[in-house]
Protein backbone atom coordinates (compact mmCIF):
# COMPACT_ATOMS: atom_id res chain seq x y z
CA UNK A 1 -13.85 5.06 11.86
CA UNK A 2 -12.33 8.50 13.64
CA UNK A 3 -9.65 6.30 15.67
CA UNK A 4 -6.63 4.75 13.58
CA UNK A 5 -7.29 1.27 12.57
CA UNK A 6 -7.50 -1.09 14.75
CA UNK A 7 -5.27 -4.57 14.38
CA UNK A 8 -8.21 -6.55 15.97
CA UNK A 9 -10.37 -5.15 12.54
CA UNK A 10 -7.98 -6.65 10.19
CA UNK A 11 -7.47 -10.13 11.83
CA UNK A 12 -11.08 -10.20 10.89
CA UNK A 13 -11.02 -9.37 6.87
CA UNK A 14 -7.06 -11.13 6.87
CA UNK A 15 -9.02 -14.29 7.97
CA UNK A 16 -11.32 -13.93 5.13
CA UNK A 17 -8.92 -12.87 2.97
CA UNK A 18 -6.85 -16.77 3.52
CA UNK A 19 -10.33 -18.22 2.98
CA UNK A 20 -10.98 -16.86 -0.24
CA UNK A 21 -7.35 -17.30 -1.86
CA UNK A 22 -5.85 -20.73 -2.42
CA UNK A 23 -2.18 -19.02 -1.64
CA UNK A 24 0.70 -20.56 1.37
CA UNK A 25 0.31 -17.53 3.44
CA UNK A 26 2.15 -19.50 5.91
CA UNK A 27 5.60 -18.73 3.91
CA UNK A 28 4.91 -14.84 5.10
CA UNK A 29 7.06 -15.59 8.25
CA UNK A 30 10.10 -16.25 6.09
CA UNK A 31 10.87 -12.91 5.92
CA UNK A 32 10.92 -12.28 9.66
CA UNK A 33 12.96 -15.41 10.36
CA UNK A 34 15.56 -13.95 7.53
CA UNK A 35 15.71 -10.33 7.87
CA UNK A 36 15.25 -9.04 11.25
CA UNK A 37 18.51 -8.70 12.29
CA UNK A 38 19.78 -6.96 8.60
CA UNK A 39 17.08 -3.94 8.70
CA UNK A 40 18.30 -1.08 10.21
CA UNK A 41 15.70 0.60 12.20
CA UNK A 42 15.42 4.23 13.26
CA UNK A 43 12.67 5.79 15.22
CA UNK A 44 13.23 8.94 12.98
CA UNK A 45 11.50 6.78 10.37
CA UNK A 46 8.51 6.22 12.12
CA UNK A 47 8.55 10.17 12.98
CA UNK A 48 9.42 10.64 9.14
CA UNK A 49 6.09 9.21 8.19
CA UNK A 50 4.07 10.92 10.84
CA UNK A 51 5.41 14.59 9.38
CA UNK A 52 4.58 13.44 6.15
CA UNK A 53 1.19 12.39 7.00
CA UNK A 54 -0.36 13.45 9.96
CA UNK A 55 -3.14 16.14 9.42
CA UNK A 56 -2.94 16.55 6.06
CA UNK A 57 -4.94 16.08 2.51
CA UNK A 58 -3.38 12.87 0.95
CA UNK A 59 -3.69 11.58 -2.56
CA UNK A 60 -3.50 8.06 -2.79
CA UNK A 61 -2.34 7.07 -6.44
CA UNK A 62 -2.52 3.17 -7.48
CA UNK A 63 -1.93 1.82 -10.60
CA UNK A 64 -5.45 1.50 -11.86
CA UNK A 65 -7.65 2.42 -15.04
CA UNK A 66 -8.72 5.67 -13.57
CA UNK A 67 -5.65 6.80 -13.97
CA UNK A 68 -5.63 7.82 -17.68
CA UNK A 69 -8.87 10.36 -16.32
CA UNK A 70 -6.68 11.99 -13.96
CA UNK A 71 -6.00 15.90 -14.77
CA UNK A 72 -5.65 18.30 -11.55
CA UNK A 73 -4.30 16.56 -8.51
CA UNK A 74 -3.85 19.12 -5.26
CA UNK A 75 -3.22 17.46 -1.72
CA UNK A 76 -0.43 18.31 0.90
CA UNK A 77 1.02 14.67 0.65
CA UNK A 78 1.26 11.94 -2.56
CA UNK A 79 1.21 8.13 -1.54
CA UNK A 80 1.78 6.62 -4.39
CA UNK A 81 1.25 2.25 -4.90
CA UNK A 82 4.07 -0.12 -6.34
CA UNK A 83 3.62 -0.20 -9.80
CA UNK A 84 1.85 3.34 -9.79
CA UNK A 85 5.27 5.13 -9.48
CA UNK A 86 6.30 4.62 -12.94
CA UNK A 87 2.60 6.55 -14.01
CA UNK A 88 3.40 9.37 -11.76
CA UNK A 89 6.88 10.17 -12.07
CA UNK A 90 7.13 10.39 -15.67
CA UNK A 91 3.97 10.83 -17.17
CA UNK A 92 2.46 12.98 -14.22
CA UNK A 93 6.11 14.47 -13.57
CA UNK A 94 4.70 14.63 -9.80
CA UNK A 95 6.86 13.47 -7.04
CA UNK A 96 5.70 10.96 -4.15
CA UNK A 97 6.17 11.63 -0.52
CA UNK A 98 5.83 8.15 0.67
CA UNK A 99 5.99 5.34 -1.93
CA UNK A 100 4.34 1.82 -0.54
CA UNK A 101 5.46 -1.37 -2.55
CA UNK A 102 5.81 -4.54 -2.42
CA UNK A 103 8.93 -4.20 -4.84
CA UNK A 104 7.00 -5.74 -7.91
CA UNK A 105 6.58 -2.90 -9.28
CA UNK A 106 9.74 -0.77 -8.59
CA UNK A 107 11.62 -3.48 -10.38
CA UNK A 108 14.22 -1.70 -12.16
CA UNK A 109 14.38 1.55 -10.50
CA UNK A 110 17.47 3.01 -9.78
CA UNK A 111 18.85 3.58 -6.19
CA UNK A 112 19.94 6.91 -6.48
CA UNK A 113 16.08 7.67 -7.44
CA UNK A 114 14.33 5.72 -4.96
CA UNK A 115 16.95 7.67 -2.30
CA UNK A 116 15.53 10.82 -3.42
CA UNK A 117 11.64 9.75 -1.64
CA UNK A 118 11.58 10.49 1.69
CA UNK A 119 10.40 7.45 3.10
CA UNK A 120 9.52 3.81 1.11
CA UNK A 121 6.97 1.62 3.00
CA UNK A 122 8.06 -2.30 1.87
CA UNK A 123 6.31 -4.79 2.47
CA UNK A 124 7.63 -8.35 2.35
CA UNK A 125 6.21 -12.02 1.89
CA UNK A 126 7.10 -15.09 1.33
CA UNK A 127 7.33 -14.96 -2.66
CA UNK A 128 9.47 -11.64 -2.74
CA UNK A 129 12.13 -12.75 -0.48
CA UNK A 130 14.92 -12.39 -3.19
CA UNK A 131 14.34 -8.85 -4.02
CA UNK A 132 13.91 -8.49 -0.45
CA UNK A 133 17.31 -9.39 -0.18
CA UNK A 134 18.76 -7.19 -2.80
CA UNK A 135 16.96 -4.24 -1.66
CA UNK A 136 17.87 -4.23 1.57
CA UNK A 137 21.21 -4.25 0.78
CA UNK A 138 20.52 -1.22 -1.57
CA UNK A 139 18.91 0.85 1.22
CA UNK A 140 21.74 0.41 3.40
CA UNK A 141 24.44 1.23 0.61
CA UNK A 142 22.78 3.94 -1.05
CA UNK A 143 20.47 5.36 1.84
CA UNK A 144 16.66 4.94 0.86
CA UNK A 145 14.91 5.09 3.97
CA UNK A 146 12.43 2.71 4.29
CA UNK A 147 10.03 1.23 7.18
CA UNK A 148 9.19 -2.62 6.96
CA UNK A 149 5.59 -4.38 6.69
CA UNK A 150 4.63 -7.57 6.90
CA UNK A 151 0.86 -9.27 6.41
CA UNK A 152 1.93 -11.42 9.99
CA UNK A 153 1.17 -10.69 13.24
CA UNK A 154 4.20 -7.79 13.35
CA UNK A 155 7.35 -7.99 15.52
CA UNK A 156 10.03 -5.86 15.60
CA UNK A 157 11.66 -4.11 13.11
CA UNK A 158 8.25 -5.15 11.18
CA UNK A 159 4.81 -3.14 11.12
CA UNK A 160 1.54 -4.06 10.00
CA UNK A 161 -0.66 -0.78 9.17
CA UNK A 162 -3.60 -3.30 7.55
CA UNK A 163 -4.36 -3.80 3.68
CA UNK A 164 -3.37 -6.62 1.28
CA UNK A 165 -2.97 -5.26 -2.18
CA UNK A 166 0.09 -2.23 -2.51
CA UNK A 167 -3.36 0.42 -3.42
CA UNK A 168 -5.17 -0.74 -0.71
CA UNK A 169 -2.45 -0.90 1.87
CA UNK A 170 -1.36 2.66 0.84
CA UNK A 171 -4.83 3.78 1.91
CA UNK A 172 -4.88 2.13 5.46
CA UNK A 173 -1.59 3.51 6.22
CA UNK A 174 -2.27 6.78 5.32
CA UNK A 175 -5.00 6.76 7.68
CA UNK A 176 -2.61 4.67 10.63
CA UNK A 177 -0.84 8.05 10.45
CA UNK A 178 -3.67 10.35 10.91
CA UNK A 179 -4.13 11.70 7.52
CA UNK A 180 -6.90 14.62 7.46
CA UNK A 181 -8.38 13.23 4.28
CA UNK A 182 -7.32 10.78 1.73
CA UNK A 183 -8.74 10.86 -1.94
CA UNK A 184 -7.94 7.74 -3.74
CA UNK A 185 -7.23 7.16 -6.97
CA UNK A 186 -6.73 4.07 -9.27
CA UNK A 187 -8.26 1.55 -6.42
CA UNK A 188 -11.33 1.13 -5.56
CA UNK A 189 -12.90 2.26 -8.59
CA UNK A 190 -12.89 -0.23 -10.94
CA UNK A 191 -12.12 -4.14 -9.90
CA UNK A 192 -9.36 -4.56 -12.16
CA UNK A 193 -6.76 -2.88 -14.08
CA UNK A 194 -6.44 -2.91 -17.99
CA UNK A 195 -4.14 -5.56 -18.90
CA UNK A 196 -2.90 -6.76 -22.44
CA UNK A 197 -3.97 -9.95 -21.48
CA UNK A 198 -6.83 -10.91 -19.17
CA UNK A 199 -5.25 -11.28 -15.63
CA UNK A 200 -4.83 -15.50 -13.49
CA UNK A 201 -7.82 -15.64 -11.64
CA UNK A 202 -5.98 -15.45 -8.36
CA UNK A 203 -4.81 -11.62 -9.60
CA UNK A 204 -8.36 -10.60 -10.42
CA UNK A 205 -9.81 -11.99 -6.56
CA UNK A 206 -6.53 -9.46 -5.66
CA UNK A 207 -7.81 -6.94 -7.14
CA UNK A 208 -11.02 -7.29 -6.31
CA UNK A 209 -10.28 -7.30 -2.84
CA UNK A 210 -8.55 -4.64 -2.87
CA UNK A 211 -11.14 -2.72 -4.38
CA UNK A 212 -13.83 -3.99 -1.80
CA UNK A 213 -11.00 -2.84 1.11
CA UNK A 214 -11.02 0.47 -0.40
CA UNK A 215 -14.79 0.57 -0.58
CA UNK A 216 -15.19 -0.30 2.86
CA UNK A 217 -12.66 2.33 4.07
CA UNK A 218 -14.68 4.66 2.69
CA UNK A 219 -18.64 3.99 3.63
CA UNK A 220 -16.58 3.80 6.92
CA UNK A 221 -14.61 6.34 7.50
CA UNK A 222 -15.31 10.16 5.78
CA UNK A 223 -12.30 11.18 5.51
CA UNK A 224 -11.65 8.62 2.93
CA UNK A 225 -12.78 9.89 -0.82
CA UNK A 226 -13.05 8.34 -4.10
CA UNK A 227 -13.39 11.49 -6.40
CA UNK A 228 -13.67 8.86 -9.94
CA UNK A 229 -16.08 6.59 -8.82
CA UNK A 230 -18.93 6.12 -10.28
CA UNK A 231 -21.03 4.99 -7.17
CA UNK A 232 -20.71 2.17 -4.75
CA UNK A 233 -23.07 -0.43 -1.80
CA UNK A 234 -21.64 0.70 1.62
CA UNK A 235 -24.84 -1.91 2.45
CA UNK A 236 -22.64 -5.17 2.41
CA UNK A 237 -19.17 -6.69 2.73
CA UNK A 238 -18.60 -10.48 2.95
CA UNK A 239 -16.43 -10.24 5.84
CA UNK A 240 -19.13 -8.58 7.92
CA UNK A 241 -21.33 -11.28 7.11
């Protein structure tokens, strides 16, 4: 896949996606119908995200098992997943370019350090609507500049780059804004993350898909790496079927 993703491609695996998981997707749209007219858009974001993208080597860090075999990391550009900031910031002392969440797992992060990224991808659905609300509001008082996703068809001031899970999503928009190469790490590999208790069944089909997304992206598309996997079938994905 040399062109950027195309939106036709992920109605396709979305559809499967609704099939497989006994979620409401339906409540998505809520936060459309609440928040369009409180997100202040800027085409300087979209331009942000190009400059920190476009043509370069990308590491994609998610909040995986792999993570604890991480040493060396060199790219031109860190994407770093939700929950996966934590990891990087203070154990890896690294910095993100372009953080992607779905605000799970930024939960308790201060403003002023979330302002200091230089662009926040957030994506919102239906079950996140409240710290939707009290982010937004954030952004706008303490200036965190941040671009808007949604897993709906997109309308204005929301985007859709493709991907489900934060990891997964992180990938496909790294490669929306024409990334030269993106080495992922901490999705993909391994189907689910170490937990202290074994995760609802609905998180481990998440994380599964996600890692099957990730997968695919890369028997697809060779500028899409997985330096810590261990080997994986580029033969079969159920959405092909």
């Amino acid at each position: 896949m040399k062109e950027k993703f195309k939106p036709g491609e992920w109605t396709k695996i979305f559809s499967w996606i609704r099939e497989l998981l006994p979620l409401n997707f339906a409540i998505d749209d809520l936060p459309l119908k609440i928040f369009s007219g409180n997100i202040n858009y800027s085409t300087r974001l979209f331009e942000r995200a190009y400059d920190l993208i476009e043509g370069k080597g990308v590491a994609v860090i998610a909040a995986g098992p792999e993570l604890a075999e991480l040493r060396d990391l060199h790219a031109d550009s860190l994407v770093v997943a939700d929950a996966a900031f934590k990891y990087v910031t203070y154990e890896l002392d690294l910095s993100p370019d372009l953080l992607i969440t779905d605000l799970d797992g930024i939960e308790g992060i201060e403003a002023n350090l979330l302002r200091e990224i230089p662009l926040l991808i957030v994506h919102l659905h239906g079950d996140n609507v409240e710290r939707a609300r009290i982010f937004i509001g954030e952004a706008s008082s303490h200036g965190i500049k941040a671009l808007f996703t949604t897993q709906q068809p997109p309308s204005f001031p929301f985007f859709n780059f493709g991907g489900f899970t934060d990891g997964d999503r992180a990938v496909f928009t790294s490669l929306f804004f024409g990334a030269r190469e993106v080495s992922v790490y901490g999705v993909g590999e391994s189907q689910l993350m170490h937990h202290r208790s074994p995760p609802s069944e609905i998180k481990a089909r998440k994380y599964w898909i996600g890692s099957m997304l990730v997968k695919w992206l890369a028997c697809r598309d060779k500028r899409v790496k997985i330096p810590l996997a261990k080997g994986y079938d580029c033969s079969w994905f159920p959405w092909e079927a």
